[in-house]
PDB file of N, CA and C in Angstrom:
ATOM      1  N   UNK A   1     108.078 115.367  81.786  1.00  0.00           N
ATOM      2  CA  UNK A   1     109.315 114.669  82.064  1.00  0.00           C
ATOM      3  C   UNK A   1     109.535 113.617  80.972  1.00  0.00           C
ATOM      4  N   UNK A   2     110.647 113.988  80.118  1.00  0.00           N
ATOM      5  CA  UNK A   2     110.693 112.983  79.120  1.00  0.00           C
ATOM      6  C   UNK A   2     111.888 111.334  79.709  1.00  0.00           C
ATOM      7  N   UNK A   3     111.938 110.662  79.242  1.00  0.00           N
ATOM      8  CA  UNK A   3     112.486 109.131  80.084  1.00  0.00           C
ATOM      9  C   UNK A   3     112.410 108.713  78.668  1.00  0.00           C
ATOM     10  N   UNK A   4     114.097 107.632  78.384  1.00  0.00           N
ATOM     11  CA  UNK A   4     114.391 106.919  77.219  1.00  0.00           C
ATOM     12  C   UNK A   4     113.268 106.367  76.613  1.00  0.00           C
ATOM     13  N   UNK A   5     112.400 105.886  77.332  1.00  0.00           N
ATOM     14  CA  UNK A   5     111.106 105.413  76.649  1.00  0.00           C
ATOM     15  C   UNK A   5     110.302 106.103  75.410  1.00  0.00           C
ATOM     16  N   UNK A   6     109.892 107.815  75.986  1.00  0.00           N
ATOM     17  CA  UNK A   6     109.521 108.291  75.438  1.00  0.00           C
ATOM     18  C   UNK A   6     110.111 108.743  73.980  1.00  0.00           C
ATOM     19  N   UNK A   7     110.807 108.995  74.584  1.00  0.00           N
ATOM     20  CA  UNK A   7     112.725 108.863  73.508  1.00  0.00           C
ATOM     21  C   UNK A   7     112.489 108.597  72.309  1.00  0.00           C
ATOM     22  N   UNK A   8     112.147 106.833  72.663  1.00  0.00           N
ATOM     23  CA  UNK A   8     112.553 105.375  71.512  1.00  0.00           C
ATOM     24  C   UNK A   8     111.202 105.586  70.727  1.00  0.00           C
ATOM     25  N   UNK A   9     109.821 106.309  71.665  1.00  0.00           N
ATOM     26  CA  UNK A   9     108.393 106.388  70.662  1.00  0.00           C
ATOM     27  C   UNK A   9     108.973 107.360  69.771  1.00  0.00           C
ATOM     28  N   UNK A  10     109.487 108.488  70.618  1.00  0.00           N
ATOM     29  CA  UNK A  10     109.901 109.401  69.452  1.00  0.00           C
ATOM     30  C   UNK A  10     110.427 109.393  68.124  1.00  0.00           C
ATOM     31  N   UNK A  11     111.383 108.560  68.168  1.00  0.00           N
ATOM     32  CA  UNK A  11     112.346 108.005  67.153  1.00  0.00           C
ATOM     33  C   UNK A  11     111.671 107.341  66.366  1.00  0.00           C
ATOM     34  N   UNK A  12     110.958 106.918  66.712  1.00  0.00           N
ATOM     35  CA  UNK A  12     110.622 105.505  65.629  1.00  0.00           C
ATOM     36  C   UNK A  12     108.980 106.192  65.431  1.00  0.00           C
ATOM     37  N   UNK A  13     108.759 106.829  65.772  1.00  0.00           N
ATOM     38  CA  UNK A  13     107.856 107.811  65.268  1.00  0.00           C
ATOM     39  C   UNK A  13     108.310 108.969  64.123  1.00  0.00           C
ATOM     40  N   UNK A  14     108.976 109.123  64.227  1.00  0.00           N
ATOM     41  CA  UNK A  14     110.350 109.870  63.575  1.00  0.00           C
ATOM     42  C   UNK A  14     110.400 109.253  61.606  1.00  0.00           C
ATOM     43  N   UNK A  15     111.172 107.541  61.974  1.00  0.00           N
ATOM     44  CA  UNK A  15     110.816 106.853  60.825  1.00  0.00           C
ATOM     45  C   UNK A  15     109.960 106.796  60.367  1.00  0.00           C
ATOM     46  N   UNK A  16     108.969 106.867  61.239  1.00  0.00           N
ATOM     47  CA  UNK A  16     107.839 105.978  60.426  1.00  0.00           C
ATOM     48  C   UNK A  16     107.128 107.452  59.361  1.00  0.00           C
ATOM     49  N   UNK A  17     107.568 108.344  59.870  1.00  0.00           N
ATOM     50  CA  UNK A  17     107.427 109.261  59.216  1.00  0.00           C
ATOM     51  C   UNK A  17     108.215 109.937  58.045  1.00  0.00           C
ATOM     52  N   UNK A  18     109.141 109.245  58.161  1.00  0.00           N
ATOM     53  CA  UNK A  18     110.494 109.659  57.242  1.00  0.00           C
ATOM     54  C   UNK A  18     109.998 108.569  56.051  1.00  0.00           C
ATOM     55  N   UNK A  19     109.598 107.567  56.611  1.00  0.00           N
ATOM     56  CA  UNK A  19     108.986 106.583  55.314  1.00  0.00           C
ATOM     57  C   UNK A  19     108.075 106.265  54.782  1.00  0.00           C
ATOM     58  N   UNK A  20     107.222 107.325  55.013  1.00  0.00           N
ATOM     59  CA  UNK A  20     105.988 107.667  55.024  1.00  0.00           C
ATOM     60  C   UNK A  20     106.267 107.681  52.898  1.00  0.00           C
ATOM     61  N   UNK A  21     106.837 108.615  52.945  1.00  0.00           N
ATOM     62  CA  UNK A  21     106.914 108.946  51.774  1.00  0.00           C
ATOM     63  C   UNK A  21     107.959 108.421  50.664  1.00  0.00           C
ATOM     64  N   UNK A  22     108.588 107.261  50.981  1.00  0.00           N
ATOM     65  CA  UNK A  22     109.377 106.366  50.229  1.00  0.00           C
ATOM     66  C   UNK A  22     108.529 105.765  49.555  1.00  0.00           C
ATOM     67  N   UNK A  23     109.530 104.739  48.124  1.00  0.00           N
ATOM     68  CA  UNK A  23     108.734 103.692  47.653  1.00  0.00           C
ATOM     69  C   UNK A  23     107.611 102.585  48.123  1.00  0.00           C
ATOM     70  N   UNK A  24     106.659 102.127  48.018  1.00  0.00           N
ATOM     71  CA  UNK A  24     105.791 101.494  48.384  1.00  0.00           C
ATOM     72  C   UNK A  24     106.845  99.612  48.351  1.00  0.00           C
ATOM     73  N   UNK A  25     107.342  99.943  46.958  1.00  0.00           N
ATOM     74  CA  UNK A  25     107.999  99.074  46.566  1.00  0.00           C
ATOM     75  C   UNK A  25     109.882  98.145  47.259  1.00  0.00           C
ATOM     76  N   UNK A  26     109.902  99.400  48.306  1.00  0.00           N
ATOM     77  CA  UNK A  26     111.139  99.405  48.977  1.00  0.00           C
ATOM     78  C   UNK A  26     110.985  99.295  50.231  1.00  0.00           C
ATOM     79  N   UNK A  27     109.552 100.029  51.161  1.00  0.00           N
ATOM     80  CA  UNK A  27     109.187 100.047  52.180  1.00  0.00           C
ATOM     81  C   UNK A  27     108.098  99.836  52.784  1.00  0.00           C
ATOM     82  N   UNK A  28     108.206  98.630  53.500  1.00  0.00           N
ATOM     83  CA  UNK A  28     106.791  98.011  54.384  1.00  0.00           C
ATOM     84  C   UNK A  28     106.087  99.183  54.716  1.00  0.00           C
ATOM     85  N   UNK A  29     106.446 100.169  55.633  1.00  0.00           N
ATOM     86  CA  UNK A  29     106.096 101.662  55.750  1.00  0.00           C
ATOM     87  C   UNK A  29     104.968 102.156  55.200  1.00  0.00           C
ATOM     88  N   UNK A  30     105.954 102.662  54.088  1.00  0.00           N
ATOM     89  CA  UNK A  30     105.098 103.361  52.205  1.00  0.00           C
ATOM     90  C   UNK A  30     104.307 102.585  51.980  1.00  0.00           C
ATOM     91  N   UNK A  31     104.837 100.924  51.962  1.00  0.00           N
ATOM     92  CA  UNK A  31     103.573 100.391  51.254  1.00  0.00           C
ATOM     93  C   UNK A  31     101.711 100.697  51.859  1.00  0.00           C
ATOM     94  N   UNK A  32     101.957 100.028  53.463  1.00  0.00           N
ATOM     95  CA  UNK A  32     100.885 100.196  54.297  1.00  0.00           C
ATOM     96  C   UNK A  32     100.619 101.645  53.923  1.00  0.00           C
ATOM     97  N   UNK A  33     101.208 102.684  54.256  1.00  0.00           N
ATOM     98  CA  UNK A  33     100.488 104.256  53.730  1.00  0.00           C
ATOM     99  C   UNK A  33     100.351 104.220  52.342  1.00  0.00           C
ATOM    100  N   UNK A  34      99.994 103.655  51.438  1.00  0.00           N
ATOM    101  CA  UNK A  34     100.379 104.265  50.258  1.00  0.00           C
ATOM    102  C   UNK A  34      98.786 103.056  50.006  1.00  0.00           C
ATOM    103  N   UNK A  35      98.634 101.849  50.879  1.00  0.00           N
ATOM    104  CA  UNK A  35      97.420 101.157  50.666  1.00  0.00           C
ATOM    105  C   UNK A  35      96.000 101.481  51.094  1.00  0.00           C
ATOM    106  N   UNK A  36      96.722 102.522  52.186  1.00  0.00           N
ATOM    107  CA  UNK A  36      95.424 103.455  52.869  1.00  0.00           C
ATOM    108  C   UNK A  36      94.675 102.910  53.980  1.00  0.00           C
ATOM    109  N   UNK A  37      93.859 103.925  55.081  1.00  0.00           N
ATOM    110  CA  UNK A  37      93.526 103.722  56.098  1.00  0.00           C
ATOM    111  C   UNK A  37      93.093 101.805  56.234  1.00  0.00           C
ATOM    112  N   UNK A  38      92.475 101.112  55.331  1.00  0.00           N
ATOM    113  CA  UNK A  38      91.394 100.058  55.519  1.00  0.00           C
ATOM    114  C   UNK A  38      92.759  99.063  56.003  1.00  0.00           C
ATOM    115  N   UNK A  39      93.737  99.104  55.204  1.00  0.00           N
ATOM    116  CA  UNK A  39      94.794  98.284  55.008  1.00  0.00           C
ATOM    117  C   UNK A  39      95.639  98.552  56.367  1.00  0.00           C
ATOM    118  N   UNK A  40      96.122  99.826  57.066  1.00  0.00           N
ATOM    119  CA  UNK A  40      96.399  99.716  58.114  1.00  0.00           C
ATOM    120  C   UNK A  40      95.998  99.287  59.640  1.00  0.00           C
ATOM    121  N   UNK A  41      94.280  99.673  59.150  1.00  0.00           N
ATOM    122  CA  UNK A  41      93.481  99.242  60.085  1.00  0.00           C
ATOM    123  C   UNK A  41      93.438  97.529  60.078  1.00  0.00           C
ATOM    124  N   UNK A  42      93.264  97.147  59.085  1.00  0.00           N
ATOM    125  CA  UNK A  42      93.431  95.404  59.395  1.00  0.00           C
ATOM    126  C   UNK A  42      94.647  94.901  59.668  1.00  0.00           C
ATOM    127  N   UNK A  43      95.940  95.438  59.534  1.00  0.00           N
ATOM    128  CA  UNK A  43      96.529  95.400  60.255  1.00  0.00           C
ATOM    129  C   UNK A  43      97.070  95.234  61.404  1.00  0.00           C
ATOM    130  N   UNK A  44      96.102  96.288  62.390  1.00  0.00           N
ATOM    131  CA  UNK A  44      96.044  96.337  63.828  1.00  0.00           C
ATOM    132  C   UNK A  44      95.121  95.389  64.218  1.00  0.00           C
ATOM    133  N   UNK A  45      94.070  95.249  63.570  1.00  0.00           N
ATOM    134  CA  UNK A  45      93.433  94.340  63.602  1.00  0.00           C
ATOM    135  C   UNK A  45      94.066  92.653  64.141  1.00  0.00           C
ATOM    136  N   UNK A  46      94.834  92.659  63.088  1.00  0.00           N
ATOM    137  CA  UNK A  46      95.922  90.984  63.174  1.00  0.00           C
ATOM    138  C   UNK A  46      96.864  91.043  64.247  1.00  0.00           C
ATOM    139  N   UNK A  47      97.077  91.805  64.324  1.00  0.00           N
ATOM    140  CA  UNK A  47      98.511  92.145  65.563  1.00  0.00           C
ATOM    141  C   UNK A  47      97.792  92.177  66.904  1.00  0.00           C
ATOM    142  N   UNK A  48      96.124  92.250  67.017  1.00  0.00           N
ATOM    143  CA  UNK A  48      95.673  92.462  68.285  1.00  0.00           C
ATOM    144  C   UNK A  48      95.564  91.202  68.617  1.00  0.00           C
ATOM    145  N   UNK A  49      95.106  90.296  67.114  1.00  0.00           N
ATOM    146  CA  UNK A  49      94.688  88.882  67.183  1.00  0.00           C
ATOM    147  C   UNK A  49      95.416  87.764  67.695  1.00  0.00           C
ATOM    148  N   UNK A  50      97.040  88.514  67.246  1.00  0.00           N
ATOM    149  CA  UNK A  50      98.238  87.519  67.625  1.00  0.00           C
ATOM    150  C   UNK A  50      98.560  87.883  69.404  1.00  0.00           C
ATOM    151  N   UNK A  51      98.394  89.104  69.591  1.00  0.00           N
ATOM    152  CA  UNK A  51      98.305  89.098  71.080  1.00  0.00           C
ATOM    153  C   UNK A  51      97.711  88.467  71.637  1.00  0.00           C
ATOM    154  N   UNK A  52      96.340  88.323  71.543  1.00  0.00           N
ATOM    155  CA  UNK A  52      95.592  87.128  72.115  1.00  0.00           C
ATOM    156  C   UNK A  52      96.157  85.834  72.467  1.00  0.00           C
ATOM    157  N   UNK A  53      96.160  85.276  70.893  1.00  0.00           N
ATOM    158  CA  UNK A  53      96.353  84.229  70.678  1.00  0.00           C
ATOM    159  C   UNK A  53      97.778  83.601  71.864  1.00  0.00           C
ATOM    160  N   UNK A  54      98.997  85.069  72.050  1.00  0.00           N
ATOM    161  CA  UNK A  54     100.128  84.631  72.742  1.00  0.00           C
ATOM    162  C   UNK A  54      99.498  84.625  73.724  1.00  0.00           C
ATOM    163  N   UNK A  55      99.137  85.388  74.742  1.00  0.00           N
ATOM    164  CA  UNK A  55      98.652  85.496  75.997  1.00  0.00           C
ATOM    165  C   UNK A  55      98.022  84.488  76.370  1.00  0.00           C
ATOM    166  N   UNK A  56      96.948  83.913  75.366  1.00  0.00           N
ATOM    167  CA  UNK A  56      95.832  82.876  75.669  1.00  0.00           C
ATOM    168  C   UNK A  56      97.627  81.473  76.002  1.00  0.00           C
ATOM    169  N   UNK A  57      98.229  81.325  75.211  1.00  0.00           N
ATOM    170  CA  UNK A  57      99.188  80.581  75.368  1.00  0.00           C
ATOM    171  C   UNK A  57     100.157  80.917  76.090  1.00  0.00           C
ATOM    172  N   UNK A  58     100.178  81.772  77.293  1.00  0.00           N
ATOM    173  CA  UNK A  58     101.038  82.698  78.030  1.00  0.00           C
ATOM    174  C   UNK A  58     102.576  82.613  77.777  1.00  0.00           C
ATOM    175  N   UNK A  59     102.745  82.740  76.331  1.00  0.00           N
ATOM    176  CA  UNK A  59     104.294  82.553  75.856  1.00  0.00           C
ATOM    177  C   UNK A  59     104.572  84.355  75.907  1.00  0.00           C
ATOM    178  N   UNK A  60     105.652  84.253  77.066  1.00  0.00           N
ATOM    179  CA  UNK A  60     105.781  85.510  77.472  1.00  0.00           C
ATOM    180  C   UNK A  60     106.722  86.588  76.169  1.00  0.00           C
ATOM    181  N   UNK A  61     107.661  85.855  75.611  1.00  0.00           N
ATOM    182  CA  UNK A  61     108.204  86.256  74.698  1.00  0.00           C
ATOM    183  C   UNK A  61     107.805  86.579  73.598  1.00  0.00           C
ATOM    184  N   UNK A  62     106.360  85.756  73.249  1.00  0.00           N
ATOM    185  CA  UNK A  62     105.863  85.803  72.122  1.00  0.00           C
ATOM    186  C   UNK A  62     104.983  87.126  72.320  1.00  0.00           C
ATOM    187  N   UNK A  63     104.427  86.753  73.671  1.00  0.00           N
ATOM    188  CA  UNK A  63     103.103  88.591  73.738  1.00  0.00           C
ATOM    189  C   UNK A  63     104.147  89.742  73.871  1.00  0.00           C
ATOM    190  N   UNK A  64     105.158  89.672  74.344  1.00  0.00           N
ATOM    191  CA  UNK A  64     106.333  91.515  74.432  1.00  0.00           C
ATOM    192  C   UNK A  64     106.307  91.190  72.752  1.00  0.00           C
ATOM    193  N   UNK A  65     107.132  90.255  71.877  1.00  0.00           N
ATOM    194  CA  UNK A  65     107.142  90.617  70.319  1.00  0.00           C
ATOM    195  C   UNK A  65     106.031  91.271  69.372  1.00  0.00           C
ATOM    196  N   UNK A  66     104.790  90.199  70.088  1.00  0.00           N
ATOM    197  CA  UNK A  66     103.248  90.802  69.419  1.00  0.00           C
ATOM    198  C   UNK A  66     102.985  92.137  69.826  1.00  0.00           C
ATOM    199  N   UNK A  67     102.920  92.267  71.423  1.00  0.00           N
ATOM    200  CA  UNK A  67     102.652  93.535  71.593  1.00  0.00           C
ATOM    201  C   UNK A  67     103.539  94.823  71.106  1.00  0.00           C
ATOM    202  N   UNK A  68     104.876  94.277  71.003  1.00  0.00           N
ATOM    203  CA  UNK A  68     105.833  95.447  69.615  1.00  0.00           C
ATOM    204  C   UNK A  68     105.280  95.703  68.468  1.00  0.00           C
ATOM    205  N   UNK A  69     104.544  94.486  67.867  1.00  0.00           N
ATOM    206  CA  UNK A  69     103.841  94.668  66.312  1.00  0.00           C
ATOM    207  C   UNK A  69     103.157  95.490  66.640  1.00  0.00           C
ATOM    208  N   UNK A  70     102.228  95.567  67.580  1.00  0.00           N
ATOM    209  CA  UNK A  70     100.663  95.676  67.622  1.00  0.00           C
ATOM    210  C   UNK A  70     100.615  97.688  67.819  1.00  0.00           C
ATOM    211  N   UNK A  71     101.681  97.540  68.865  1.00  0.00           N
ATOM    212  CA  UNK A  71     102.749  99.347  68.891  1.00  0.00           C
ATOM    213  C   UNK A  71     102.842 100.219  67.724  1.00  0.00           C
ATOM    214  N   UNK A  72     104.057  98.902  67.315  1.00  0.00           N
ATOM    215  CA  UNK A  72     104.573  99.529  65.530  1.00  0.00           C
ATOM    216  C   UNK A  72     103.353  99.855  64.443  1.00  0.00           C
ATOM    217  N   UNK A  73     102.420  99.349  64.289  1.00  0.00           N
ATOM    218  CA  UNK A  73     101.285  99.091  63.915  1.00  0.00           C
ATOM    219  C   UNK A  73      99.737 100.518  64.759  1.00  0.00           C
ATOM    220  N   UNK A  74      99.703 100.186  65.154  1.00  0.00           N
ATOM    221  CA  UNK A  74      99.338 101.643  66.189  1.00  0.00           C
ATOM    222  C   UNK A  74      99.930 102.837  65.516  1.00  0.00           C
ATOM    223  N   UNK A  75     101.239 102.684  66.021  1.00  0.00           N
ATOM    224  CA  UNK A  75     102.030 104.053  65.623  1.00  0.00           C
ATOM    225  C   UNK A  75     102.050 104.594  64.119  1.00  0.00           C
ATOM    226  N   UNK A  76     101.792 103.231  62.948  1.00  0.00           N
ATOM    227  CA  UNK A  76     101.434 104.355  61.604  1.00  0.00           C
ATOM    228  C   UNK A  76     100.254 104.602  61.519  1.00  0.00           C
ATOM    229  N   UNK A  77      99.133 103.834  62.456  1.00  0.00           N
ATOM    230  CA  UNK A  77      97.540 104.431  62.205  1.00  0.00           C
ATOM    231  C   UNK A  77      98.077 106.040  62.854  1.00  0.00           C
ATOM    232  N   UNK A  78      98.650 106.053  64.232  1.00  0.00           N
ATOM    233  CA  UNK A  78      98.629 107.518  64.499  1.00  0.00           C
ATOM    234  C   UNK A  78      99.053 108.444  63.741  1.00  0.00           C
ATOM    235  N   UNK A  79     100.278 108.083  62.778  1.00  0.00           N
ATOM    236  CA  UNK A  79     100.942 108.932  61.738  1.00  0.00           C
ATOM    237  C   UNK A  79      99.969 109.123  60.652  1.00  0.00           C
ATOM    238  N   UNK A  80      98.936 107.947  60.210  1.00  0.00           N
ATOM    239  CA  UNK A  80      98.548 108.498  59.403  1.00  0.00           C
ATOM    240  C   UNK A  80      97.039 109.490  59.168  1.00  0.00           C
ATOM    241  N   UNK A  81      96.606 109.501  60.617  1.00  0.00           N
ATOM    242  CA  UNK A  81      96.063 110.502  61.126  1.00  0.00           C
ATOM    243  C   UNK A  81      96.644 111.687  61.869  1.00  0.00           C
ATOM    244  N   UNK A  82      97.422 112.134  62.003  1.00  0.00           N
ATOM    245  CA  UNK A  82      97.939 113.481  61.893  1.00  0.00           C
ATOM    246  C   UNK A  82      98.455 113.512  63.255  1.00  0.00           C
ATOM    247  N   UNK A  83      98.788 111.883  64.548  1.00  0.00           N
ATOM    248  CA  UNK A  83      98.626 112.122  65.446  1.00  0.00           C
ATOM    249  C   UNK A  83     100.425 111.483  66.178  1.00  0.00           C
ATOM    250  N   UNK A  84     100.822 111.955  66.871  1.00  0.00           N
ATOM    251  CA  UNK A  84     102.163 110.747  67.643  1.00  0.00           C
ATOM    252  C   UNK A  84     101.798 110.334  68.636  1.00  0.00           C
ATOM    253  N   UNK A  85     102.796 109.295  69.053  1.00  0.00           N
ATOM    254  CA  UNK A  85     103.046 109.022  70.865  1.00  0.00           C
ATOM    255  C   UNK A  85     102.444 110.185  71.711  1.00  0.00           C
ATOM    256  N   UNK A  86     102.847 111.127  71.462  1.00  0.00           N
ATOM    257  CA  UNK A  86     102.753 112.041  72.169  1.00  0.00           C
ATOM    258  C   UNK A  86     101.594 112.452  73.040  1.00  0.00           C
ATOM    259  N   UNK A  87     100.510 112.227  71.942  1.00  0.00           N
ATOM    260  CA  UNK A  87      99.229 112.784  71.784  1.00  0.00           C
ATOM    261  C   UNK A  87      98.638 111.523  72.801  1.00  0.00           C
ATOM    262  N   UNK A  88      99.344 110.246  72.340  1.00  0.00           N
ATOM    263  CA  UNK A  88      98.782 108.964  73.468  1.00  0.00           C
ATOM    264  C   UNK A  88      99.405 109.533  74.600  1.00  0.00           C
ATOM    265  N   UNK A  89     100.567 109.321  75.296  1.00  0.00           N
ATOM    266  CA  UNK A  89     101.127 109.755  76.254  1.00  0.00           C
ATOM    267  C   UNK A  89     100.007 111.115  77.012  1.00  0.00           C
ATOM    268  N   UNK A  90     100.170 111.858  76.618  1.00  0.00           N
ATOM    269  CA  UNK A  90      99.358 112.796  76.939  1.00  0.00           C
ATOM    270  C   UNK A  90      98.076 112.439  77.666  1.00  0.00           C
ATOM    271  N   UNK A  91      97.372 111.671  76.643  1.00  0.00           N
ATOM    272  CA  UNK A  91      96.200 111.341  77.422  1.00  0.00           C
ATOM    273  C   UNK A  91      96.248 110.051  78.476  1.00  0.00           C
ATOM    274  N   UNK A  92      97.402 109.254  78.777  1.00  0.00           N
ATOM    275  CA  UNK A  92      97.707 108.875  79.340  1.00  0.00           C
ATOM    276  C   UNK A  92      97.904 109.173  80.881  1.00  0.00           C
ATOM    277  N   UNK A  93      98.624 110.733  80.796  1.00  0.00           N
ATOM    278  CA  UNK A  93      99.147 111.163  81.721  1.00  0.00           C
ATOM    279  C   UNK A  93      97.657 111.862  82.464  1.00  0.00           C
ATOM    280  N   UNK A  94      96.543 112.610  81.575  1.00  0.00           N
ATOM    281  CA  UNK A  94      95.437 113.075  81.468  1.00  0.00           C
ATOM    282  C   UNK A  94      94.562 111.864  82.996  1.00  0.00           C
ATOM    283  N   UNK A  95      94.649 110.517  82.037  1.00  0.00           N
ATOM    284  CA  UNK A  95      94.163 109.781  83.198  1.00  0.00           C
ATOM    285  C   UNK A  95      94.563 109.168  84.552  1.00  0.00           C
ATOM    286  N   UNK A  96      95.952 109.256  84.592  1.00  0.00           N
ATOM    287  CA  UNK A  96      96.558 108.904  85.611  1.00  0.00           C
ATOM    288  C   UNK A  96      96.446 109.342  86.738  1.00  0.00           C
ATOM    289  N   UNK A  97      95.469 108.497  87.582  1.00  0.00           N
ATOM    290  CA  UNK A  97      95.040 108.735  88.816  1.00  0.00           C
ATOM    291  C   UNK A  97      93.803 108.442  89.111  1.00  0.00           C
ATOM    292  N   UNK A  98      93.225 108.569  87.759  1.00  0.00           N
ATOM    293  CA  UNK A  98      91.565 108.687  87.695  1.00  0.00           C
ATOM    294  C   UNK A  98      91.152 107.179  87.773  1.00  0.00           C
ATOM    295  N   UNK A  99      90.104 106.974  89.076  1.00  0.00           N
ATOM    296  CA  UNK A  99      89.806 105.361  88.515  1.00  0.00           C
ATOM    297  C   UNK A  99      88.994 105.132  87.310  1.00  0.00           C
ATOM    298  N   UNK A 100      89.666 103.475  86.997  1.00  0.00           N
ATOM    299  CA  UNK A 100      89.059 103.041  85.905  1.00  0.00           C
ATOM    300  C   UNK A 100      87.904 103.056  85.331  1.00  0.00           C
ATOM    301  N   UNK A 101      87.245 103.002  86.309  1.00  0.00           N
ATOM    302  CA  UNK A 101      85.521 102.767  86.377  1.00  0.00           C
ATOM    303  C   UNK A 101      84.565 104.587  86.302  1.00  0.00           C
ATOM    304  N   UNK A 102      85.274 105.536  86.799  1.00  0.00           N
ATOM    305  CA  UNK A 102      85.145 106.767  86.185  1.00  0.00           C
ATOM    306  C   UNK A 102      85.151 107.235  85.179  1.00  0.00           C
ATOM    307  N   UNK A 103      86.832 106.890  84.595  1.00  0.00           N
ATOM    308  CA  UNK A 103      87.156 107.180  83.363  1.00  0.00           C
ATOM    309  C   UNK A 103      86.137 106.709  82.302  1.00  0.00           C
ATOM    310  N   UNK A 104      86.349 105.621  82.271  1.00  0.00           N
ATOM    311  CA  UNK A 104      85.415 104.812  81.444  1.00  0.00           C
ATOM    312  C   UNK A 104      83.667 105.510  80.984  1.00  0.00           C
ATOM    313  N   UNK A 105      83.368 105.968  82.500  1.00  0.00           N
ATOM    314  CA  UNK A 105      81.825 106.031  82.313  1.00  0.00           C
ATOM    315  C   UNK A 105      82.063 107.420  81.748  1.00  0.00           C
ATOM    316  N   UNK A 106      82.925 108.499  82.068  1.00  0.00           N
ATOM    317  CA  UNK A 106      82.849 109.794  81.029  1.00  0.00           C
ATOM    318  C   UNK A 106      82.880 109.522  80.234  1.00  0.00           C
ATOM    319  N   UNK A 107      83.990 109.108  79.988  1.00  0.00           N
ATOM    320  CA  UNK A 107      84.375 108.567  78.221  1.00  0.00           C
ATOM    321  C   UNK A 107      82.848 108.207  77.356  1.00  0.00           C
ATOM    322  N   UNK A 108      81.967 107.384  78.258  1.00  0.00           N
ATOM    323  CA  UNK A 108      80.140 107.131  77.332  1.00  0.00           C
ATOM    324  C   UNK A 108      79.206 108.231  77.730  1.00  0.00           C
ATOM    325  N   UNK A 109      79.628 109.395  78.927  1.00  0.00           N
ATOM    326  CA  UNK A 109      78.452 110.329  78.743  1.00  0.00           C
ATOM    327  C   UNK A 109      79.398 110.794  77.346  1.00  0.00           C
ATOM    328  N   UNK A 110      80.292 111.089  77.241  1.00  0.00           N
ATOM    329  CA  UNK A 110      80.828 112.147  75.992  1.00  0.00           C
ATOM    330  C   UNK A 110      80.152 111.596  74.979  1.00  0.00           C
ATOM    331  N   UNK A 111      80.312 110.124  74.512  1.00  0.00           N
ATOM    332  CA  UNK A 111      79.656 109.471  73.323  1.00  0.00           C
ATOM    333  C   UNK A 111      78.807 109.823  73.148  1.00  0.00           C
ATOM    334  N   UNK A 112      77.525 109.635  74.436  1.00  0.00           N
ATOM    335  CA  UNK A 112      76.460 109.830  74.146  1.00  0.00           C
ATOM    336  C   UNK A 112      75.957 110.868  73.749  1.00  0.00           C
ATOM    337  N   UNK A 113      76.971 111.819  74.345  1.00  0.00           N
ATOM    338  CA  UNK A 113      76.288 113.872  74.253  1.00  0.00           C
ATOM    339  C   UNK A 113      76.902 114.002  72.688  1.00  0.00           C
ATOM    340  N   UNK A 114      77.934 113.494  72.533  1.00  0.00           N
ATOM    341  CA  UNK A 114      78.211 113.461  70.886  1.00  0.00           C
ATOM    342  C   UNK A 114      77.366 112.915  69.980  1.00  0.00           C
ATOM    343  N   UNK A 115      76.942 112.024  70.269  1.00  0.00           N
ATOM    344  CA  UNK A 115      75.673 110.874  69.672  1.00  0.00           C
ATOM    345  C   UNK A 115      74.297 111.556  69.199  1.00  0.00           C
ATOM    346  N   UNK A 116      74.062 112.667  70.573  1.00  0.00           N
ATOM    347  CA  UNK A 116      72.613 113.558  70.631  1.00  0.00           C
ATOM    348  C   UNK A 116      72.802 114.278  69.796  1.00  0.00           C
ATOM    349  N   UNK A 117      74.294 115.436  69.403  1.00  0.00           N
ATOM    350  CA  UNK A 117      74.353 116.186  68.635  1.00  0.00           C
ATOM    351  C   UNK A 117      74.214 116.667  67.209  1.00  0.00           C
TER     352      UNK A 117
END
């Protein structure tokens, strides 16, 4: 069931892909892809930091803006691993229902059986 939400990831999943391959020099976008994984990753990095930082200061306006960065930011690590919204959504929908405390503990047998291998 798709809902405007999914929509707006789409879209702007869309760009971020369309600018993937523009100037570095013209587009925040290009630039971050064009600086490579380390550079996007610290990125998300800062945007998680500023979430904090709002929340810890419960400026409600400020954590919805951060948590947009922190999205926008997300969304070209997923692009630039081969992945969209979609693929989140998905596993989203995957857990929905499942308690937390389940989920979680599969999620470390998998690590671990990956870990042994």
């Amino acid at each position: 069931m798709s809902t405007r939400h999914d929509e707006t990831l789409a879209r702007l999943a869309a760009v971020i892909e369309a600018r993937r391959g523009a100037d570095p020099a013209a587009s925040y976008v290009a630039r971050l892809f064009d600086k490579g994984t380390d550079a996007i990753l610290k990125k998300i990095g800062e945007e998680a930091t500023e979430v904090v930082m709002a929340a810890k200061d419960g400026a409600r306006e400020r954590i919805v803006g951060e948590v947009a960065d922190l999205w926008f930011h997300s969304m070209i690590a997923l692009a630039h691993f081969g992945l969209t919204p979609a693929d989140v959504l998905a596993e989203l929908e995957r857990r929905e229902g499942l308690s937390g405390l389940d989920e979680f503990a599969s999620r470390k047998a998998q690590t671990r059986d990956q870990e042994e291998r």
